[in-house]
N, C-alpha and C. Protein backbone atom coordinates (compact mmCIF):
# COMPACT_ATOMS: atom_id res chain seq x y z
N UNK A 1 1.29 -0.45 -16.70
CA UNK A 1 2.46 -0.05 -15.89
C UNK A 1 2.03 0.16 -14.44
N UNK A 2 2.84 -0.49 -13.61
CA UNK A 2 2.40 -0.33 -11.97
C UNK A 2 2.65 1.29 -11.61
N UNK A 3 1.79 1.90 -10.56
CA UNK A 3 2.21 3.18 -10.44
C UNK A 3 3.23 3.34 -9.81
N UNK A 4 4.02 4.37 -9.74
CA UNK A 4 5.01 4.70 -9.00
C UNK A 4 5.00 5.07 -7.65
N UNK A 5 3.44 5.66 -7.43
CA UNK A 5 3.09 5.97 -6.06
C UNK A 5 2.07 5.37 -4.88
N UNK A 6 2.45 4.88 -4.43
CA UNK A 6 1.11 4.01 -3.61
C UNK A 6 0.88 4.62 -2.25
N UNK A 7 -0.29 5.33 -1.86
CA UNK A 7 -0.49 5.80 -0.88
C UNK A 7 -1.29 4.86 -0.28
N UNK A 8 -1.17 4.71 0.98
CA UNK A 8 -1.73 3.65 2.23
C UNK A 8 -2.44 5.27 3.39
N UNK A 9 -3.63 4.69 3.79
CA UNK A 9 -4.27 5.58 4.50
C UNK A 9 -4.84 4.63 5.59
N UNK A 10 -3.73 4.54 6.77
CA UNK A 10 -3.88 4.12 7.98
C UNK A 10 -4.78 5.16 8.88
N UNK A 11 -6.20 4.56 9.50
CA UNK A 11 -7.30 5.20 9.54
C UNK A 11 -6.18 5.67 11.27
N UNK A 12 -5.76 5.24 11.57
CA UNK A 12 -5.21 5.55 13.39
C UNK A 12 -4.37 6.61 12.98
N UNK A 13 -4.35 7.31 12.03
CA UNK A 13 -3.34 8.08 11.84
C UNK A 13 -4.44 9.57 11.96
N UNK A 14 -5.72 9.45 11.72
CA UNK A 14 -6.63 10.49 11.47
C UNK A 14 -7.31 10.40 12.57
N UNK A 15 -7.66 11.57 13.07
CA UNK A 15 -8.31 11.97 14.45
C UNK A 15 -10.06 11.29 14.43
N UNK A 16 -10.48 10.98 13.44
CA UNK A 16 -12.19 10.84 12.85
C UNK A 16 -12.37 10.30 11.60
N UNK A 17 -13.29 9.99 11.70
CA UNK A 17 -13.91 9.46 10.08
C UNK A 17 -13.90 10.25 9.25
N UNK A 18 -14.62 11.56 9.55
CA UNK A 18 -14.32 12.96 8.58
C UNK A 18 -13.00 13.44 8.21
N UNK A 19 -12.23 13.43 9.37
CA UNK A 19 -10.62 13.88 8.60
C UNK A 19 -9.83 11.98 7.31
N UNK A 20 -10.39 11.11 7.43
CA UNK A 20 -9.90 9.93 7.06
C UNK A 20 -10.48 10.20 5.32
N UNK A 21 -12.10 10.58 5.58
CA UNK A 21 -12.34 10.54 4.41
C UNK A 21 -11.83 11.77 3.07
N UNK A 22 -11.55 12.98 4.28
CA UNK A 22 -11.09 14.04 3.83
C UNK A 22 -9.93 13.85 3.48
N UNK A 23 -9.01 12.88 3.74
CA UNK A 23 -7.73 12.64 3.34
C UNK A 23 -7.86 12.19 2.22
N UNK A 24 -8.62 10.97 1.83
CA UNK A 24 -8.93 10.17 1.16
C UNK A 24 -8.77 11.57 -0.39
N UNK A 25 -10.14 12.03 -0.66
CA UNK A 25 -10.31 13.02 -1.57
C UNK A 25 -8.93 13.55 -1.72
N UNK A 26 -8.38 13.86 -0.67
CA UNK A 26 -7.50 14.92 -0.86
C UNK A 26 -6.49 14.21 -2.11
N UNK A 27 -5.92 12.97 -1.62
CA UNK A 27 -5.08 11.96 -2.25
C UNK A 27 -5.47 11.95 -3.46
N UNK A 28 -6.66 11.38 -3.87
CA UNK A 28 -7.02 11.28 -5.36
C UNK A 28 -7.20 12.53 -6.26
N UNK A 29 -6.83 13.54 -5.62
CA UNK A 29 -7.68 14.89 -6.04
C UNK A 29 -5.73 15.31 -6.83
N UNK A 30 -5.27 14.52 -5.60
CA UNK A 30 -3.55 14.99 -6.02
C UNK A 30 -3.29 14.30 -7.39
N UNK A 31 -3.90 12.96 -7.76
CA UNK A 31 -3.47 12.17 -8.85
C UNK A 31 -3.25 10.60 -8.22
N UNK A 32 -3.47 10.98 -7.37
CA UNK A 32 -2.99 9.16 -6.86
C UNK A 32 -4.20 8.20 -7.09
N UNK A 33 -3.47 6.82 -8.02
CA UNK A 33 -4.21 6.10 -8.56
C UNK A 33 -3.86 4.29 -7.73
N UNK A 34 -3.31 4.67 -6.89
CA UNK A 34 -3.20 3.33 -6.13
C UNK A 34 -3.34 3.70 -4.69
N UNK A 35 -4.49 3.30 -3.87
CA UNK A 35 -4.35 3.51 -2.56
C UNK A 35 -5.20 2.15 -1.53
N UNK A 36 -4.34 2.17 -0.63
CA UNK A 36 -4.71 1.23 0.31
C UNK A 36 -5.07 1.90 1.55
N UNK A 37 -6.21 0.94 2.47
CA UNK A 37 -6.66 1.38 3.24
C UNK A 37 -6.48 0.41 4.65
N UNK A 38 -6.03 1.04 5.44
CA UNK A 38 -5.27 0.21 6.18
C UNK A 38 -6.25 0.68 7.59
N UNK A 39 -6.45 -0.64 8.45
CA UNK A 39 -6.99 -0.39 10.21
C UNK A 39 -6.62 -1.52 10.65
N UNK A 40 -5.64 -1.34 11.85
CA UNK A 40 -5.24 -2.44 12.48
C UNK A 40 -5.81 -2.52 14.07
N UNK A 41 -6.82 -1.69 14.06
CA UNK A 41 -7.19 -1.44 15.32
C UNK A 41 -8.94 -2.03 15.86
N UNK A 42 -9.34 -1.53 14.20
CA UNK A 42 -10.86 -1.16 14.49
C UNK A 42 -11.70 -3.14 14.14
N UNK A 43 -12.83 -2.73 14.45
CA UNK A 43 -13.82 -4.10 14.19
C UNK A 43 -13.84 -4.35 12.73
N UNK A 44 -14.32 -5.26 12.03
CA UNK A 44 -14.23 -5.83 11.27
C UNK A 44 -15.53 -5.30 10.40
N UNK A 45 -16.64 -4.42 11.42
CA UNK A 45 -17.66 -3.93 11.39
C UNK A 45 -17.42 -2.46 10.86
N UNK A 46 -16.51 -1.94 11.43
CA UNK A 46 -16.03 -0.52 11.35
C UNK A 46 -15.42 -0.54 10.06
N UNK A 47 -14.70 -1.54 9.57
CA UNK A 47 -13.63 -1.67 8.62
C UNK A 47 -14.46 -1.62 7.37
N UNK A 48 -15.12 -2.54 7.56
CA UNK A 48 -16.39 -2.44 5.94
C UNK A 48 -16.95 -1.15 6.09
N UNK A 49 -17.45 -0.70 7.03
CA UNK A 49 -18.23 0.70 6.85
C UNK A 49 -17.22 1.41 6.49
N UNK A 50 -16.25 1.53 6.63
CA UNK A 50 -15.22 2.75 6.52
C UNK A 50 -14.71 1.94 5.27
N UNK A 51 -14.17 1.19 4.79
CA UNK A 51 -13.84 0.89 3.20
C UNK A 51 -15.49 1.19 2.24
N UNK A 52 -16.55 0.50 2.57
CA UNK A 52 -18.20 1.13 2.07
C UNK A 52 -17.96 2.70 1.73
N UNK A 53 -17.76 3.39 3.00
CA UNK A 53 -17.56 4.31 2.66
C UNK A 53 -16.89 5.49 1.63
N UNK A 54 -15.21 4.90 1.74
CA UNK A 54 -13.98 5.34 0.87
C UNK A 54 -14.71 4.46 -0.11
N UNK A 55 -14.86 3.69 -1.18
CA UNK A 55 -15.43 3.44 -1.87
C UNK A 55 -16.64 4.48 -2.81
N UNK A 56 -17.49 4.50 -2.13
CA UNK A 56 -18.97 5.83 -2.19
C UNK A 56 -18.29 6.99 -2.74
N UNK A 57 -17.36 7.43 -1.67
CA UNK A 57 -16.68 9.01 -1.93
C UNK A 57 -15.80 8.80 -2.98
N UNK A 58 -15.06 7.77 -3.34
CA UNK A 58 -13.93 8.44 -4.08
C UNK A 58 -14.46 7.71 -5.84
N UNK A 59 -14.97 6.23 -5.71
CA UNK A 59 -15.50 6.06 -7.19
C UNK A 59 -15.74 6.76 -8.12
N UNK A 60 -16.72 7.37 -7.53
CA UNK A 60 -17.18 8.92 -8.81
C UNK A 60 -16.23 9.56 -9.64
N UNK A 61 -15.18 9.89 -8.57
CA UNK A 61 -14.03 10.92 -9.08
C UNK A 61 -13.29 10.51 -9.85
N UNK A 62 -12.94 9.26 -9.72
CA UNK A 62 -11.69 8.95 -10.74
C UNK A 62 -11.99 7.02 -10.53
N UNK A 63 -13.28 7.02 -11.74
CA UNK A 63 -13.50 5.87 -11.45
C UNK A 63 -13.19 4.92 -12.79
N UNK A 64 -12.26 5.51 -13.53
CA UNK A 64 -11.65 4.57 -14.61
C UNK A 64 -10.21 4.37 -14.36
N UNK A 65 -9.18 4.86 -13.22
CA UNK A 65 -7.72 4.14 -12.84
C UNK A 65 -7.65 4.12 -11.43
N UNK A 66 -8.65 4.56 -10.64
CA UNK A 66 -8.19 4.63 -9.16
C UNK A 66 -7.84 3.06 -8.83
N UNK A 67 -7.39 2.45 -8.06
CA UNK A 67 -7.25 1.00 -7.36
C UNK A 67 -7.53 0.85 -6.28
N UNK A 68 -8.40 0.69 -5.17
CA UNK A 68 -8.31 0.67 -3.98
C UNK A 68 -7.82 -1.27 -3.24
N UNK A 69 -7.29 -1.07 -2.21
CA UNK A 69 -6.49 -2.17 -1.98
C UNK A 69 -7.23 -2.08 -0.81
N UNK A 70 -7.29 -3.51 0.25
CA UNK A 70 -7.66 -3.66 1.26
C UNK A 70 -6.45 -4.40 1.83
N UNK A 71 -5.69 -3.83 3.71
CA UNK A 71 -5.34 -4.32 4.01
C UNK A 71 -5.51 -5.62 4.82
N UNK A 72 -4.91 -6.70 4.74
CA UNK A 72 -5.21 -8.00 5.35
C UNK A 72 -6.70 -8.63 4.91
N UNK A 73 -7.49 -8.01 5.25
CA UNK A 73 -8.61 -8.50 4.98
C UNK A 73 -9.36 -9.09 3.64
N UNK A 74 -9.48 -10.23 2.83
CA UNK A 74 -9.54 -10.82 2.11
C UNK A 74 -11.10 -10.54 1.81
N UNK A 75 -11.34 -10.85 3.29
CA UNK A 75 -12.95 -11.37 2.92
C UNK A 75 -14.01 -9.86 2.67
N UNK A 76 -13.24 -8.67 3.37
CA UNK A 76 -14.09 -7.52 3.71
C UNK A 76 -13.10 -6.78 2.51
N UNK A 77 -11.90 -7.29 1.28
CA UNK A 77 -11.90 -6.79 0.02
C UNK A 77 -13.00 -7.01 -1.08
N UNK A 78 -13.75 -8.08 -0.57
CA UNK A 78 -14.76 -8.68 -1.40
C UNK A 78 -16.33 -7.56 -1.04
N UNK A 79 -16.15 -7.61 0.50
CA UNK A 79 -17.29 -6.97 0.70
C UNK A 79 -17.91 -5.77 0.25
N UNK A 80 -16.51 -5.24 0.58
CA UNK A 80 -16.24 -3.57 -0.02
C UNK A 80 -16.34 -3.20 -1.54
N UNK A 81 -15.96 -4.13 -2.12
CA UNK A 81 -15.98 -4.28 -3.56
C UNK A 81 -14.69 -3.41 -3.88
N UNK A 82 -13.83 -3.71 -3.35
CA UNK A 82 -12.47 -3.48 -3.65
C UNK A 82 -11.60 -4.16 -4.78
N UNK A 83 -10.74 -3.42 -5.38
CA UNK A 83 -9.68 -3.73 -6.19
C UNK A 83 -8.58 -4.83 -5.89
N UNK A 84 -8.65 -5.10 -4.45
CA UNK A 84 -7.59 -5.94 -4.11
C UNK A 84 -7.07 -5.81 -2.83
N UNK A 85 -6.30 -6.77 -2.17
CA UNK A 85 -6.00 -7.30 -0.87
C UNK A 85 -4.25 -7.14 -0.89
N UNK A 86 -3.98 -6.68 0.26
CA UNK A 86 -2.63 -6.56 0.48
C UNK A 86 -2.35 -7.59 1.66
N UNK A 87 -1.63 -8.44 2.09
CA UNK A 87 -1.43 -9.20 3.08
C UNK A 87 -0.14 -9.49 3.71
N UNK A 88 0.07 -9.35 4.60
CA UNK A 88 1.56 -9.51 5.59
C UNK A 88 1.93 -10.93 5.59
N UNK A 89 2.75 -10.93 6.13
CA UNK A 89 3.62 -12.07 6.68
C UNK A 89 2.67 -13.29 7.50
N UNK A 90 2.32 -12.26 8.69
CA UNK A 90 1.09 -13.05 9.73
C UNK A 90 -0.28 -13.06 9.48
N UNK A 91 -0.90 -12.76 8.03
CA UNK A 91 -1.82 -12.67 7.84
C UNK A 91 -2.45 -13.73 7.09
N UNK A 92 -3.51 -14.24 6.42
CA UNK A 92 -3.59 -15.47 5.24
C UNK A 92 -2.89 -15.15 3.88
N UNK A 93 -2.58 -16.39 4.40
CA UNK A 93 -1.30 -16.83 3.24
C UNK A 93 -1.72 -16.36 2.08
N UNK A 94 -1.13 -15.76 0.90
CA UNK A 94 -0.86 -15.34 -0.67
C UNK A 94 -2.20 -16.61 -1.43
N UNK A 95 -1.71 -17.56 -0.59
CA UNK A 95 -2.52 -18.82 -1.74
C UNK A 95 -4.26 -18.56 -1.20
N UNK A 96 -3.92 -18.60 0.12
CA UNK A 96 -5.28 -18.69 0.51
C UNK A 96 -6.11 -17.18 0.39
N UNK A 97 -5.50 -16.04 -0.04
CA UNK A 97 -5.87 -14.86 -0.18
C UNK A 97 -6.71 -14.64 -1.76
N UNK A 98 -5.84 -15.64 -2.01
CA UNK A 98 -6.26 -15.83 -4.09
C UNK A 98 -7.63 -16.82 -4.01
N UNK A 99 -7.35 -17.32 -2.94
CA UNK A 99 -8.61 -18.54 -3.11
C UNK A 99 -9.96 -17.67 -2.54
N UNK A 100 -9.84 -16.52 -2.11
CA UNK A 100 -11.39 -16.04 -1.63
C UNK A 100 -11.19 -14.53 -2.16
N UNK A 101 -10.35 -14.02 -3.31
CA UNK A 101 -10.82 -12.83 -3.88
C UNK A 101 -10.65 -13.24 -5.66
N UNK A 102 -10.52 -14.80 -5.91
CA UNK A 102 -10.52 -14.89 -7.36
C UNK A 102 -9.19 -14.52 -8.25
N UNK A 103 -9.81 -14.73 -9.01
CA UNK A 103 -7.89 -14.51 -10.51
C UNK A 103 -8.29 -12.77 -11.06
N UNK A 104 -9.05 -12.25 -10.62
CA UNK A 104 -9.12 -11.05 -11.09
C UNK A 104 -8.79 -9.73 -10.39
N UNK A 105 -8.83 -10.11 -8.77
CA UNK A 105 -8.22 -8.92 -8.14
C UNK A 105 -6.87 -9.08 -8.23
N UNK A 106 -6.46 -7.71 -7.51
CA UNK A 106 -5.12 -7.39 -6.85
C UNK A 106 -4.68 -8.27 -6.05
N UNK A 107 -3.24 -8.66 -5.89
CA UNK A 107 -2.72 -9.48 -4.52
C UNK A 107 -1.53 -8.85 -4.07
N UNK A 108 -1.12 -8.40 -3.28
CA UNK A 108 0.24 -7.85 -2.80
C UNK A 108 0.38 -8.68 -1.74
N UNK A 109 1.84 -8.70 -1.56
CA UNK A 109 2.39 -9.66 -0.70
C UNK A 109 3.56 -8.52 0.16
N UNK A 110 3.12 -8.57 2.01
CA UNK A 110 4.68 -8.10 2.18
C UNK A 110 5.73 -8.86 2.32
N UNK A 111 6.76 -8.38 2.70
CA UNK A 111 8.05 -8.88 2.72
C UNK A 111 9.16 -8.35 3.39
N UNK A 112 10.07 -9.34 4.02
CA UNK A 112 10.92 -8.25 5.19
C UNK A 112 12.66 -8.67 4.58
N UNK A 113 12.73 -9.18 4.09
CA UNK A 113 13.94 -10.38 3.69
C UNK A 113 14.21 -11.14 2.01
N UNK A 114 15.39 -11.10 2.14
CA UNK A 114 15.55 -12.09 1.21
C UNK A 114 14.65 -13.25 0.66
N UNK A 115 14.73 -13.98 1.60
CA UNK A 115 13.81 -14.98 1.38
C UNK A 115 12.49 -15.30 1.35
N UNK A 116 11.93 -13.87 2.26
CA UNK A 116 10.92 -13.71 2.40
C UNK A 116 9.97 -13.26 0.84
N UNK A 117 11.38 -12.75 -0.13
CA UNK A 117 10.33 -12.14 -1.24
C UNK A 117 10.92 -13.46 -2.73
N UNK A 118 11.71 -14.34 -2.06
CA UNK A 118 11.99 -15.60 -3.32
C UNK A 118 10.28 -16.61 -3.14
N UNK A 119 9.98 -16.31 -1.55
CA UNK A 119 8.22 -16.88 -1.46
C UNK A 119 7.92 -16.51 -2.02
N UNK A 120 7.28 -15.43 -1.65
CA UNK A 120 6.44 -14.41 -2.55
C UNK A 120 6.35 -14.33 -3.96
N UNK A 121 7.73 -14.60 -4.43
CA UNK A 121 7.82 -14.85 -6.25
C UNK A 121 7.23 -15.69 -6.79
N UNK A 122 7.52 -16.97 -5.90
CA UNK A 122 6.69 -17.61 -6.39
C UNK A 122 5.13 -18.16 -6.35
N UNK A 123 4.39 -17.20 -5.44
CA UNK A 123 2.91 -17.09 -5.87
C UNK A 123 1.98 -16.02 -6.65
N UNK A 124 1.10 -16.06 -6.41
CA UNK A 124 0.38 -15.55 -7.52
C UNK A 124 -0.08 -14.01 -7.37
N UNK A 125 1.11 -13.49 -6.39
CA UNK A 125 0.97 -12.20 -5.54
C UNK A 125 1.14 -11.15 -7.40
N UNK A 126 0.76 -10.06 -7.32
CA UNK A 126 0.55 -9.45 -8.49
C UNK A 126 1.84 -8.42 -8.38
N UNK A 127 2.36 -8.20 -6.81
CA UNK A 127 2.88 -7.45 -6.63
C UNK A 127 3.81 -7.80 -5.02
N UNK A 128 5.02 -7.45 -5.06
CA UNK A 128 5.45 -7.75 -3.81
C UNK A 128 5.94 -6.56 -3.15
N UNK A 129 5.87 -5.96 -1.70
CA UNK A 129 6.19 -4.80 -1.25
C UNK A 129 7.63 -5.41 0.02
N UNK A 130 8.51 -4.80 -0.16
CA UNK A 130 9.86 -5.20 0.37
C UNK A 130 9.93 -3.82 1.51
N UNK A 131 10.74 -4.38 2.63
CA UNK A 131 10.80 -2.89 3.72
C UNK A 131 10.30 -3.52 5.33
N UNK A 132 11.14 -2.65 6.10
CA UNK A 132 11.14 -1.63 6.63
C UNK A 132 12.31 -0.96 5.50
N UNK A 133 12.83 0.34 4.61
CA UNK A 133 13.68 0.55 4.15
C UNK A 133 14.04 1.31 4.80
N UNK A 134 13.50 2.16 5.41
CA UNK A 134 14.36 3.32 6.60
C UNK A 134 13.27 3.06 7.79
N UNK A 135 13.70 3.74 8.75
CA UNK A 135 13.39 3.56 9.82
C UNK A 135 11.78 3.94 9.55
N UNK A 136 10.86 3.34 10.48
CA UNK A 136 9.48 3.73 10.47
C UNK A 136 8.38 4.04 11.72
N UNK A 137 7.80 4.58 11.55
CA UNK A 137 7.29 5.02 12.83
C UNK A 137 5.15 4.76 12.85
N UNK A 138 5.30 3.62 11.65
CA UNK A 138 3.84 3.73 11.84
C UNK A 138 3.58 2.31 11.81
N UNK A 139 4.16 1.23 12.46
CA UNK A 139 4.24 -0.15 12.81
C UNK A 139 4.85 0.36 14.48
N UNK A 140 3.95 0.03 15.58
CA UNK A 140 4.44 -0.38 16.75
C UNK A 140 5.90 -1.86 17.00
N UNK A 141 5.48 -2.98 16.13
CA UNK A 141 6.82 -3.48 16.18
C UNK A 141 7.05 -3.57 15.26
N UNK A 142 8.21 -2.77 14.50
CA UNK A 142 8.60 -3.10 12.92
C UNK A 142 9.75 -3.96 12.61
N UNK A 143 9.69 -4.38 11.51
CA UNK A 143 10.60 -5.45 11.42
C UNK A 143 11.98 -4.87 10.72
N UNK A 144 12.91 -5.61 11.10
CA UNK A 144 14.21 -4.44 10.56
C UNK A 144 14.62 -3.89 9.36
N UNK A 145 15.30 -2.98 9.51
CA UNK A 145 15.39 -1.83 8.67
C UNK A 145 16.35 -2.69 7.10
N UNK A 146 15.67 -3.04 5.83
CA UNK A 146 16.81 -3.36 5.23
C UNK A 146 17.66 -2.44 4.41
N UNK A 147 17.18 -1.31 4.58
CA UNK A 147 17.93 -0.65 3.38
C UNK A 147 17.61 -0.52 2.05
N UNK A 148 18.16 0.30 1.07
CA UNK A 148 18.90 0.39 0.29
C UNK A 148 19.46 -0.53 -0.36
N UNK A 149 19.89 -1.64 0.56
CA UNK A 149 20.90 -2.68 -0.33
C UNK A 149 19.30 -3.89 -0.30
N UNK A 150 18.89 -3.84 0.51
CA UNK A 150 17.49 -4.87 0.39
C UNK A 150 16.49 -4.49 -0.56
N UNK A 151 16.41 -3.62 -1.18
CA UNK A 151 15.53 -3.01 -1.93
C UNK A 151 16.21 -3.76 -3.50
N UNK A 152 17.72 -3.56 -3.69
CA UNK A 152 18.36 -3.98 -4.70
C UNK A 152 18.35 -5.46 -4.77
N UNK A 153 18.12 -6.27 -3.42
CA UNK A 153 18.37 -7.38 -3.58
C UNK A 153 17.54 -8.15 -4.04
N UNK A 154 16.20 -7.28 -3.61
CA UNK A 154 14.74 -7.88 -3.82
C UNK A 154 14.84 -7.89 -5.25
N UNK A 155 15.31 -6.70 -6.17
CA UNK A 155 15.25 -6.94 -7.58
C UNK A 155 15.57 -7.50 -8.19
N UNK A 156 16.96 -8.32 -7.78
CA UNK A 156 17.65 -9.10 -8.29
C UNK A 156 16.66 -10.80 -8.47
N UNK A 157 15.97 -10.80 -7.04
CA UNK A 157 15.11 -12.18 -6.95
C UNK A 157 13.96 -12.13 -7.92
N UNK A 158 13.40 -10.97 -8.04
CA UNK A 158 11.80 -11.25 -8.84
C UNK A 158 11.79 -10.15 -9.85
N UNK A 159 11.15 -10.55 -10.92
CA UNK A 159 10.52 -9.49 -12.06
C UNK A 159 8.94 -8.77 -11.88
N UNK A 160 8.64 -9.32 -10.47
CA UNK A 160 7.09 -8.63 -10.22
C UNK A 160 7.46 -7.21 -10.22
N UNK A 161 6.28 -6.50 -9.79
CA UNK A 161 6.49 -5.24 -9.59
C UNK A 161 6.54 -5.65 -8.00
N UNK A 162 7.74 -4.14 -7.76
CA UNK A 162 8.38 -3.93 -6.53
C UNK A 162 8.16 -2.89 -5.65
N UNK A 163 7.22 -2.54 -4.35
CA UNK A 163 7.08 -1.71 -3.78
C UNK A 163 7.70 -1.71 -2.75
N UNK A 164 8.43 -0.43 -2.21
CA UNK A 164 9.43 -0.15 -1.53
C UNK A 164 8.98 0.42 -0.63
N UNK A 165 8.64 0.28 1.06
CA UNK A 165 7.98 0.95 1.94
C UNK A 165 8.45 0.89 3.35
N UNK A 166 8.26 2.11 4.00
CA UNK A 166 9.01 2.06 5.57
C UNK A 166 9.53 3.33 5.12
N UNK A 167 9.18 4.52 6.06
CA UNK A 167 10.13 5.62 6.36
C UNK A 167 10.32 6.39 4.99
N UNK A 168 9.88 6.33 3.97
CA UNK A 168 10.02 6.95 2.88
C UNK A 168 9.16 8.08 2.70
N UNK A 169 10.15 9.52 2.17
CA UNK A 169 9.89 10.52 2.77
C UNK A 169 9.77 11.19 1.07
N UNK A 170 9.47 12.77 1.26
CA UNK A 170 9.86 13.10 -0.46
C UNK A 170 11.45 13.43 -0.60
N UNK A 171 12.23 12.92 0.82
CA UNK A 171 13.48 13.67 0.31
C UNK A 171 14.02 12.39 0.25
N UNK A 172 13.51 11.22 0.33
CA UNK A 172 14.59 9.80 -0.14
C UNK A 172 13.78 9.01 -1.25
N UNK A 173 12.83 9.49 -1.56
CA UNK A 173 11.87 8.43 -2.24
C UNK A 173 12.87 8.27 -4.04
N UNK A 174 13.20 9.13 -4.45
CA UNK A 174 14.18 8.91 -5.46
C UNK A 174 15.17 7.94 -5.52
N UNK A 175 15.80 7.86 -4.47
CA UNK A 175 17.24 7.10 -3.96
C UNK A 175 16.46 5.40 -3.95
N UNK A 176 15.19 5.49 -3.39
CA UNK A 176 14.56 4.15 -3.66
C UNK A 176 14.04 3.30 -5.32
N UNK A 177 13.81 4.37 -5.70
CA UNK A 177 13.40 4.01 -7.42
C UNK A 177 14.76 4.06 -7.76
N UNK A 178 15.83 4.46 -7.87
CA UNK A 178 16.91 4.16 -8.23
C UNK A 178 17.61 2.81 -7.87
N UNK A 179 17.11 2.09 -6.64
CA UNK A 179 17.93 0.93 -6.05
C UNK A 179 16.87 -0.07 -6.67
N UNK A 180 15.76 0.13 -6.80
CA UNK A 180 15.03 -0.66 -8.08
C UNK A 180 13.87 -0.80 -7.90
N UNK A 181 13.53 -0.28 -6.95
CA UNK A 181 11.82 -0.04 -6.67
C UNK A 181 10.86 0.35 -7.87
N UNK A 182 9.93 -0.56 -8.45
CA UNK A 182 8.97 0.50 -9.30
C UNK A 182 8.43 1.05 -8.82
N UNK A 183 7.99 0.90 -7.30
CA UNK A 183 6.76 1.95 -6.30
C UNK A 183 7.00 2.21 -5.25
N UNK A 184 7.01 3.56 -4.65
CA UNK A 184 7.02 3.72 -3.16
C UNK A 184 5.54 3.65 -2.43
N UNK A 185 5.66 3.05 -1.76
CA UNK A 185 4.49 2.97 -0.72
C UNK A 185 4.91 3.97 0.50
N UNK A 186 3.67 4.77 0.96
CA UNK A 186 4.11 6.53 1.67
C UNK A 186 3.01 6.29 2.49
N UNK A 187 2.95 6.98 3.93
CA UNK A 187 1.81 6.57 4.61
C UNK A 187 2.09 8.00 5.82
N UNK A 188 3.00 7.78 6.83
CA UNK A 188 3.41 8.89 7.01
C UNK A 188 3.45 10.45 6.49
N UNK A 189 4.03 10.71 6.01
CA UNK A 189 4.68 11.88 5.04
C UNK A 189 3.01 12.60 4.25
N UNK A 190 2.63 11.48 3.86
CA UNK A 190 1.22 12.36 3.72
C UNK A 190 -0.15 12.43 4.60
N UNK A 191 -0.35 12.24 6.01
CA UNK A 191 -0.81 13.05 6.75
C UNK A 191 -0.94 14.11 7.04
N UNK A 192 -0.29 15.21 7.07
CA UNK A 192 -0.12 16.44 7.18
C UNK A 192 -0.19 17.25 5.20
N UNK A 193 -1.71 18.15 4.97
CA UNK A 193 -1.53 18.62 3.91
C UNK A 193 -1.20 17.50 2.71
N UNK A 194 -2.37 16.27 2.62
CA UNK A 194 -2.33 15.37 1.83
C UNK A 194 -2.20 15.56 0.64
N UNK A 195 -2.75 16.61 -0.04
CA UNK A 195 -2.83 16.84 -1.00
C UNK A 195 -1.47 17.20 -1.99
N UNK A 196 -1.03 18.24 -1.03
CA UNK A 196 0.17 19.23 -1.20
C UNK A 196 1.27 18.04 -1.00
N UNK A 197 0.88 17.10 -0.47
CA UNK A 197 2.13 15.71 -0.06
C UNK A 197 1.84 15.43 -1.21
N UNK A 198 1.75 14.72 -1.64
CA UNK A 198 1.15 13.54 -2.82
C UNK A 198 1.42 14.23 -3.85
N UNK A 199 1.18 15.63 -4.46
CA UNK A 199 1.18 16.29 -5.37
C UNK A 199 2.70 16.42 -6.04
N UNK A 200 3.42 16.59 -4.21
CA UNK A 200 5.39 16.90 -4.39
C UNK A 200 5.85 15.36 -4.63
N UNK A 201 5.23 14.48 -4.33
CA UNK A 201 5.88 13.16 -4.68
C UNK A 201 5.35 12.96 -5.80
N UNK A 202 4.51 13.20 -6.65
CA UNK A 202 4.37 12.75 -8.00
C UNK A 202 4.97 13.35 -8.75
N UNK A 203 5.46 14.88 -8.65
CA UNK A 203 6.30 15.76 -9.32
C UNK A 203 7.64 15.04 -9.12
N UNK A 204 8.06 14.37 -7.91
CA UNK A 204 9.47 14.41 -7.79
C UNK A 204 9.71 12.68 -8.70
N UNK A 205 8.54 12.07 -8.65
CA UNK A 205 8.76 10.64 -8.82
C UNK A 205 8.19 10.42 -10.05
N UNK A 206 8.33 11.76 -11.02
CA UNK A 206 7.67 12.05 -12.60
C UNK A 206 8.97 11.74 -13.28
């Protein structure tokens, strides 16, 4: 069963490496068994050391369901020895993402549109994430807001599992699993008191 909760830990969101990794713990310590690690900023150098890293720290703890996901990066999911690759729109393509992490990892695919997730269905993505669903504030240009009714529509197109992300808070994340989301993806909302975040969204999304 896909989890219901997918936490993304965008490193620009943490002041240091120490508060990033401290987040990190904090997350898994809450129960969260799917997390992605997201840098849209740093070297490619920085990115392996800092996935190397989250890797080191969190394995130990919960090293028979944790998942760790790598954003965009295909080649430095391999490096890291990661669970799997998440990839955008502008990033390498779904096909070519499968062709350099194998038939055994993770593949997530995003998606902004209709049509954007009837693609996506049909490759070998394991998982497709649909959204902006509410407004968002951790994409400098985000792509528009679909809603509520885009979340339903996406369900209607595919039987993958469905992650629902953009602006999702603990006081709407319900209203999203109801429109047909199996997963919220949260990135925001748990910065502040990660633990204590993550902990109220697994209670509320139990």
């Amino acid at each position: 069963m896909f989890p219901y909760f997918y936490a993304i830990l965008d490193a620009s969101l943490y002041r240091d490496e120490s508060s990033l990794y401290s987040a990190a713990g904090e997350l898994v310590a809450s129960g969260v068994t799917l997390l992605q690690y997201r840098n849209k900023t740093g070297s490619a150098r920085q990115m392996l050391d800092q996935a190397r890293e989250l890797k080191r720290r969190l394995n130990p703890s919960n090293a028979t369901n944790l998942k760790l996901i790598m954003n965009d990066r295909a080649d430095l999911c391999l490096a890291a020895d990661f669970d799997g690759v998440h990839v955008g729109q502008d990033d390498l393509s779904p096909a070519g993402a499968r062709k350099v992490i194998g038939e055994k990892l993770w593949l997530g695919v995003s998606t902004h549109n209709s049509e954007q997730v009837k693609e996506a269905d049909q490759t070998t993505a394991d998982y497709i994430a649909i959204g902006p669903v509410f407004a968002t504030s951790s994409k400098a240009n985000p792509d528009p807001v679909v809603g509520l009714e885009g979340v339903r529509a996406a369900r209607k197109i595919t039987a993958k599992p469905l992650v629902a992300i953009g602006g999702i808070t603990r006081q709407n994340c319900l209203s999203v699993i109801e429109a047909g989301a199996d997963s919220v993806a949260v990135i925001s909302d748990l910065v502040t008191d990660p633990r204590k975040s993550a902990e109220e969204f697994l209670r509320i999304l139990r």
